[in-house]
N, C-alpha and C. Protein backbone atom coordinates (compact mmCIF):
# COMPACT_ATOMS: atom_id res chain seq x y z
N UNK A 1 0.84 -1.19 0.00
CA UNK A 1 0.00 0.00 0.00
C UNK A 1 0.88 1.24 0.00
N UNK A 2 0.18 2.23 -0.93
CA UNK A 2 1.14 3.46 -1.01
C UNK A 2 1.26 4.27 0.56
N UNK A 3 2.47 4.70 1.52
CA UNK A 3 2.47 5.78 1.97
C UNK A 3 1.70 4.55 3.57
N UNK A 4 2.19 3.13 3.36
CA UNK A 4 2.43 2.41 4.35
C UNK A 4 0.84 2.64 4.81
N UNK A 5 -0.39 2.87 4.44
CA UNK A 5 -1.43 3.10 5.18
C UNK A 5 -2.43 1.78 5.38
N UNK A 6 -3.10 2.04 6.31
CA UNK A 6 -3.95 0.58 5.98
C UNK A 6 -5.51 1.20 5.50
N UNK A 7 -5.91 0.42 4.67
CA UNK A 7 -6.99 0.95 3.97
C UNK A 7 -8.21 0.17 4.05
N UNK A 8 -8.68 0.23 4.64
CA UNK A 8 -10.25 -0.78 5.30
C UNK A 8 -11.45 -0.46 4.10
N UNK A 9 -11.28 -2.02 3.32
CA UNK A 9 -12.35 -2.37 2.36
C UNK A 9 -13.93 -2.76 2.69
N UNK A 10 -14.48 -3.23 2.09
CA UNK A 10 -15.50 -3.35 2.18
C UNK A 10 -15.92 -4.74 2.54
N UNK A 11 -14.89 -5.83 3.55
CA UNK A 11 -14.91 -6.69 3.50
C UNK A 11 -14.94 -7.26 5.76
N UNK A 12 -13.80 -7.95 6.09
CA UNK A 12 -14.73 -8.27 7.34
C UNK A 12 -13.89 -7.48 7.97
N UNK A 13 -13.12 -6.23 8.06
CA UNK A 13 -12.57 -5.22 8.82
C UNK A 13 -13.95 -4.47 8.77
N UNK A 14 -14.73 -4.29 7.93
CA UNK A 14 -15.50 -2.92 7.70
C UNK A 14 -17.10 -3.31 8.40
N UNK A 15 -16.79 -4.85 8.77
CA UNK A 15 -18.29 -5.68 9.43
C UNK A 15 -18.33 -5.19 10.88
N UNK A 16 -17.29 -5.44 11.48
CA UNK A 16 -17.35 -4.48 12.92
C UNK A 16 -17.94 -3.36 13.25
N UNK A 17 -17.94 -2.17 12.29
CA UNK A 17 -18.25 -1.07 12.32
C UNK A 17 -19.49 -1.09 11.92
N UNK A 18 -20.61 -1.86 11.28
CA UNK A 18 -21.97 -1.63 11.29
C UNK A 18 -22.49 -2.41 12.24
N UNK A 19 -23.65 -0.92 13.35
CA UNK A 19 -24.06 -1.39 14.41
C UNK A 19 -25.46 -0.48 14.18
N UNK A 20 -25.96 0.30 13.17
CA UNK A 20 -27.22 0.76 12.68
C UNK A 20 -27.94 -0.15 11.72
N UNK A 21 -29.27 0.00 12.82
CA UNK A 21 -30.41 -0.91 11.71
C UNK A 21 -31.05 0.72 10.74
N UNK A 22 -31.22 0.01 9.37
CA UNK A 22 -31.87 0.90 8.61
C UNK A 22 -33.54 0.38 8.43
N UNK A 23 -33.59 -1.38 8.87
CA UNK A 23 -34.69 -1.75 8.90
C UNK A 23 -34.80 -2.19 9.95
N UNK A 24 -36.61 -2.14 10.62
CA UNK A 24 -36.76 -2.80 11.91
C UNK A 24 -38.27 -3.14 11.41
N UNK A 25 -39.18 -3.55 12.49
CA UNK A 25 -40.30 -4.95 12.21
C UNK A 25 -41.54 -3.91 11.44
N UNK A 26 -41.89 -4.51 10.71
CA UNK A 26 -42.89 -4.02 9.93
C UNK A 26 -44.73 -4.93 10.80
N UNK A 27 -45.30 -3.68 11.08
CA UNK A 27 -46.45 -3.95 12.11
C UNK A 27 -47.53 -4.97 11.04
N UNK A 28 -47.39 -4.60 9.92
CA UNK A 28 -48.07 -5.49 9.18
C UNK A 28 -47.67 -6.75 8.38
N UNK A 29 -46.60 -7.09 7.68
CA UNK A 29 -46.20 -7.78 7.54
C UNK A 29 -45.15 -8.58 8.30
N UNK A 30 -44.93 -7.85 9.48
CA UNK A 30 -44.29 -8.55 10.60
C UNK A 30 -42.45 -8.70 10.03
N UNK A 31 -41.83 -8.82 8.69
CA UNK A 31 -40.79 -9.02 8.90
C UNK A 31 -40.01 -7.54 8.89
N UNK A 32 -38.18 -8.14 8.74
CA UNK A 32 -37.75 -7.21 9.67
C UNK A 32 -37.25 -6.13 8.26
N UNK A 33 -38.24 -5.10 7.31
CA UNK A 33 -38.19 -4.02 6.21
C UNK A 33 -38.66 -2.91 6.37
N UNK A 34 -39.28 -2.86 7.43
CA UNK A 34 -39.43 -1.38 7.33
C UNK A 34 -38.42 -0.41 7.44
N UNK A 35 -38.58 0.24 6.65
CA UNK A 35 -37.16 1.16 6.58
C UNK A 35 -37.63 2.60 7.35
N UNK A 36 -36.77 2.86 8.26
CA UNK A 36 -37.24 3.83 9.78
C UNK A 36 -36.95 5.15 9.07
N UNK A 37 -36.26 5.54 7.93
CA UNK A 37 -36.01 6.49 7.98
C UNK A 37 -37.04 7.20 6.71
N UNK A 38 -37.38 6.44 5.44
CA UNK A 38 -38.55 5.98 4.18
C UNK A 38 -39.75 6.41 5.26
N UNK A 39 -39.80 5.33 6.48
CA UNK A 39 -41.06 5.18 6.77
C UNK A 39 -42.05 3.99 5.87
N UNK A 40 -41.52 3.16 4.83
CA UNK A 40 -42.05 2.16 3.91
C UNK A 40 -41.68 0.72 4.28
N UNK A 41 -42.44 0.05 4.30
CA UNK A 41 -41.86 -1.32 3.95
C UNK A 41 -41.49 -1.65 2.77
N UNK A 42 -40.34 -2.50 2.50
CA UNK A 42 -39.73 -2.73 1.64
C UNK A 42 -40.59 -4.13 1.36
N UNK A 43 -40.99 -4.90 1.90
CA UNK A 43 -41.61 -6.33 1.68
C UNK A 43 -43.02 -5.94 1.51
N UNK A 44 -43.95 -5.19 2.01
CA UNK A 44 -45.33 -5.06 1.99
C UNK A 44 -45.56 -3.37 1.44
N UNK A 45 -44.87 -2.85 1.54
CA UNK A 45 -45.03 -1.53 1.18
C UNK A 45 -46.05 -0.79 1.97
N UNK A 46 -46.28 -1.34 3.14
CA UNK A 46 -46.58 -0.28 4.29
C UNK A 46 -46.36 0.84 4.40
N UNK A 47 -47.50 1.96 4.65
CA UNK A 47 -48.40 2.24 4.86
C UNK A 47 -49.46 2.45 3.72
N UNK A 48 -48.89 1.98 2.40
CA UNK A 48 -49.41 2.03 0.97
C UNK A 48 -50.69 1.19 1.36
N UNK A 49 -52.01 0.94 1.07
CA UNK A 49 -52.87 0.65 1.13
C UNK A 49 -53.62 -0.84 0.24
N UNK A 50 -52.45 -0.83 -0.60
CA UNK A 50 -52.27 -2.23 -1.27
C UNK A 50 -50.78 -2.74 -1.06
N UNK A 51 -51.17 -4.26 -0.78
CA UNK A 51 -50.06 -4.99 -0.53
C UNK A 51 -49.07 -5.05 -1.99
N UNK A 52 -47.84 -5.48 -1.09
CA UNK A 52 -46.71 -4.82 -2.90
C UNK A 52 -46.36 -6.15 -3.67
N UNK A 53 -47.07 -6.02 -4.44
CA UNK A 53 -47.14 -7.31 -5.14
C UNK A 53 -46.33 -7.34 -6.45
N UNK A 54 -45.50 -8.03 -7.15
CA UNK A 54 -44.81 -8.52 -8.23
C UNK A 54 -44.99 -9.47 -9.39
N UNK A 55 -45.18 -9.54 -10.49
CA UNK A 55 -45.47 -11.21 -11.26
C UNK A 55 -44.30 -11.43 -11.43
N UNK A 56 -42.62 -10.80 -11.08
CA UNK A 56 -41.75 -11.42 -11.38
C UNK A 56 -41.25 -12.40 -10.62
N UNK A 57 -41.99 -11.66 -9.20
CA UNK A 57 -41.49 -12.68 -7.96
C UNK A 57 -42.79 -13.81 -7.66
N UNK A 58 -42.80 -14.97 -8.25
CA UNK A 58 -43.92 -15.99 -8.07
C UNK A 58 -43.45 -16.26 -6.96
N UNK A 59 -42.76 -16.46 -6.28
CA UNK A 59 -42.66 -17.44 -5.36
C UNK A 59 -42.78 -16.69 -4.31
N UNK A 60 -42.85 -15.35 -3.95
CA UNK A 60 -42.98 -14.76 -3.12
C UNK A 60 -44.53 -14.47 -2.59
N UNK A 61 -44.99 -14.65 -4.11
CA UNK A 61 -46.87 -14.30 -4.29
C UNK A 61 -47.36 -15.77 -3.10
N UNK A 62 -46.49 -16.91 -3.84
CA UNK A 62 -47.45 -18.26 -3.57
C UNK A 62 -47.14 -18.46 -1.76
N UNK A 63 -45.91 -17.91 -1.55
CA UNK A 63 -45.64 -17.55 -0.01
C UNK A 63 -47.08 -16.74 0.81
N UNK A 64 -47.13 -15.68 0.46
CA UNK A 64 -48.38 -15.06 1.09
C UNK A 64 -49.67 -14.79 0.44
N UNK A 65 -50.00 -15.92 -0.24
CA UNK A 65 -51.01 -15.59 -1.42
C UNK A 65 -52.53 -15.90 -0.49
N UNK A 66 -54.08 -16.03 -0.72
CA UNK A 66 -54.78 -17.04 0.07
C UNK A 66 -54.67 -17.60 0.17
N UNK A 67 -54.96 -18.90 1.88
CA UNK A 67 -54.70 -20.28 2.17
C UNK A 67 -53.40 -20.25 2.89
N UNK A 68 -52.60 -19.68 2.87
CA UNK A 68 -51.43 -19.65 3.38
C UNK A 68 -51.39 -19.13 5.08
N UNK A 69 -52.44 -18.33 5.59
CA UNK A 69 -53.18 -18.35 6.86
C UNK A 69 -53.77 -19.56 7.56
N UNK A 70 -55.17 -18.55 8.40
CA UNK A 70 -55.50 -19.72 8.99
C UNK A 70 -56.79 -19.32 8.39
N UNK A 71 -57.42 -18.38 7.02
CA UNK A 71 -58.39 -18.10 6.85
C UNK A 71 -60.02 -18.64 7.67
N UNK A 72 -59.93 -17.65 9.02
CA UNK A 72 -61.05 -18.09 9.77
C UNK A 72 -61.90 -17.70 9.10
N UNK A 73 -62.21 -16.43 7.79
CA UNK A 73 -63.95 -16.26 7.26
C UNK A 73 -64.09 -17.45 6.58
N UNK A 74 -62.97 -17.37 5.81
CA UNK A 74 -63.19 -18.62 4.14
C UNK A 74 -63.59 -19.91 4.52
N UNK A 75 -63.08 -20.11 5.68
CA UNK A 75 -63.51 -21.49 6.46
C UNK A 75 -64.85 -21.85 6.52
N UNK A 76 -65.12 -20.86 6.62
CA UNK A 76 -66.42 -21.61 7.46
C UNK A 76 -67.53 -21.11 5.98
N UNK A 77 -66.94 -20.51 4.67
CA UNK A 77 -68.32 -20.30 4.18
C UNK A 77 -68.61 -21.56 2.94
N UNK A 78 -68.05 -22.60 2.76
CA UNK A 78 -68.88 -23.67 2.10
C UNK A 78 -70.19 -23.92 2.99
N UNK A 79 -70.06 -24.26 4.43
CA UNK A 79 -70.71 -24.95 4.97
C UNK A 79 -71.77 -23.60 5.20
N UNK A 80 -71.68 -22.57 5.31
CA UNK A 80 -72.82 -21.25 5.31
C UNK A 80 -73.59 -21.36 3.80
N UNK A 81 -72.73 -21.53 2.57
CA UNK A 81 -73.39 -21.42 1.57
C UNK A 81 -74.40 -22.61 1.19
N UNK A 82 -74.12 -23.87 1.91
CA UNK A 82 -74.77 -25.08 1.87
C UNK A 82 -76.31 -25.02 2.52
N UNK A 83 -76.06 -23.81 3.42
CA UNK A 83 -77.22 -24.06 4.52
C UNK A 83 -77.87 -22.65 3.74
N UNK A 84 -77.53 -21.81 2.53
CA UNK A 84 -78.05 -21.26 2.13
C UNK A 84 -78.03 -19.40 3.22
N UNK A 85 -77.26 -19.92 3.59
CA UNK A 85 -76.59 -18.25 4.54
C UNK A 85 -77.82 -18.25 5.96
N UNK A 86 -78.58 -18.60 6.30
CA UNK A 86 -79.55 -18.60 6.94
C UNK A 86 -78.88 -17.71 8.22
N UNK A 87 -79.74 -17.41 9.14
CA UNK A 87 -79.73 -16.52 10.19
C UNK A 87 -79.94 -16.38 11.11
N UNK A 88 -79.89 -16.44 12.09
CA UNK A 88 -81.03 -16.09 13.08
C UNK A 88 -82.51 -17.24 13.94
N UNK A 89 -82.30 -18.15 12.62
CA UNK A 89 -83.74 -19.45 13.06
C UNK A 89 -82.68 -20.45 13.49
N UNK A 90 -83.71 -21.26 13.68
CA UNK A 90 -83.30 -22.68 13.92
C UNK A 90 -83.30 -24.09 12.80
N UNK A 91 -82.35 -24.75 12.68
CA UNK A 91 -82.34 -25.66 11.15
C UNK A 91 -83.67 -26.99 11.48
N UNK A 92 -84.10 -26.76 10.54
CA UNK A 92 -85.50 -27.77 10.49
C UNK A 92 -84.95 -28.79 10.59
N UNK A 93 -85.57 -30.12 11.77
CA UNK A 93 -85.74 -31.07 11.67
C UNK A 93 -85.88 -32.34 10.76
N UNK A 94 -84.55 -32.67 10.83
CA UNK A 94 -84.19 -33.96 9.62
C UNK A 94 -85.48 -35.03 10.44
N UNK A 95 -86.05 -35.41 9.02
CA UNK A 95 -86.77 -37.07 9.53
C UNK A 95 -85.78 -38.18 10.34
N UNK A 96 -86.04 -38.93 10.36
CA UNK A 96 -85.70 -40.31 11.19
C UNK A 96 -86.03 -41.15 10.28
N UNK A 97 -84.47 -41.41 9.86
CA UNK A 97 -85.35 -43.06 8.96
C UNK A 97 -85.45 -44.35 9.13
């Protein structure tokens, strides 16, 4: 090195010295992109009002796409649409056979 100096690259001398997060937990998508200083999520694009969606990234879609929860409405509406959404009564009496 010219002029005997030591010159700290971008490699594991320069890993010590980062001790700032630029991202911390995103309240809606829970991982760790929100960028504190943006104010955006980088993964959900929080506080944007639609989730940030891609067709280049499939695999990211099929990660959080529907079904991938515990969808408590979707659950339960075959068996609502079977009974015809009903309300409020009581289900008529099956015969005895």
């Amino acid at each position: 090195f010219p002029g005997n100096k030591m010159v700290v690259g971008k490699g594991t001398a320069s890993f010590g010295k980062r001790h700032n997060k630029s991202h911390t937990m995103c309240r809606r998508c829970g991982k760790r992109s929100y960028h504190i200083q943006k104010s955006t999520c980088s993964a959900c694009a929080y506080p944007s009002a639609h989730m940030r969606k891609y067709n280049w990234g499939t695999k990211a879609q099929r990660r959080r796409t529907t079904g991938t929860g515990r969808c408590r409405y979707i659950k339960t509406l075959p068996r609502k649409f079977k009974n015809g959404f009903r309300e409020g009564t009581t289900a008529t009496a099956q015969k005895k056979k």
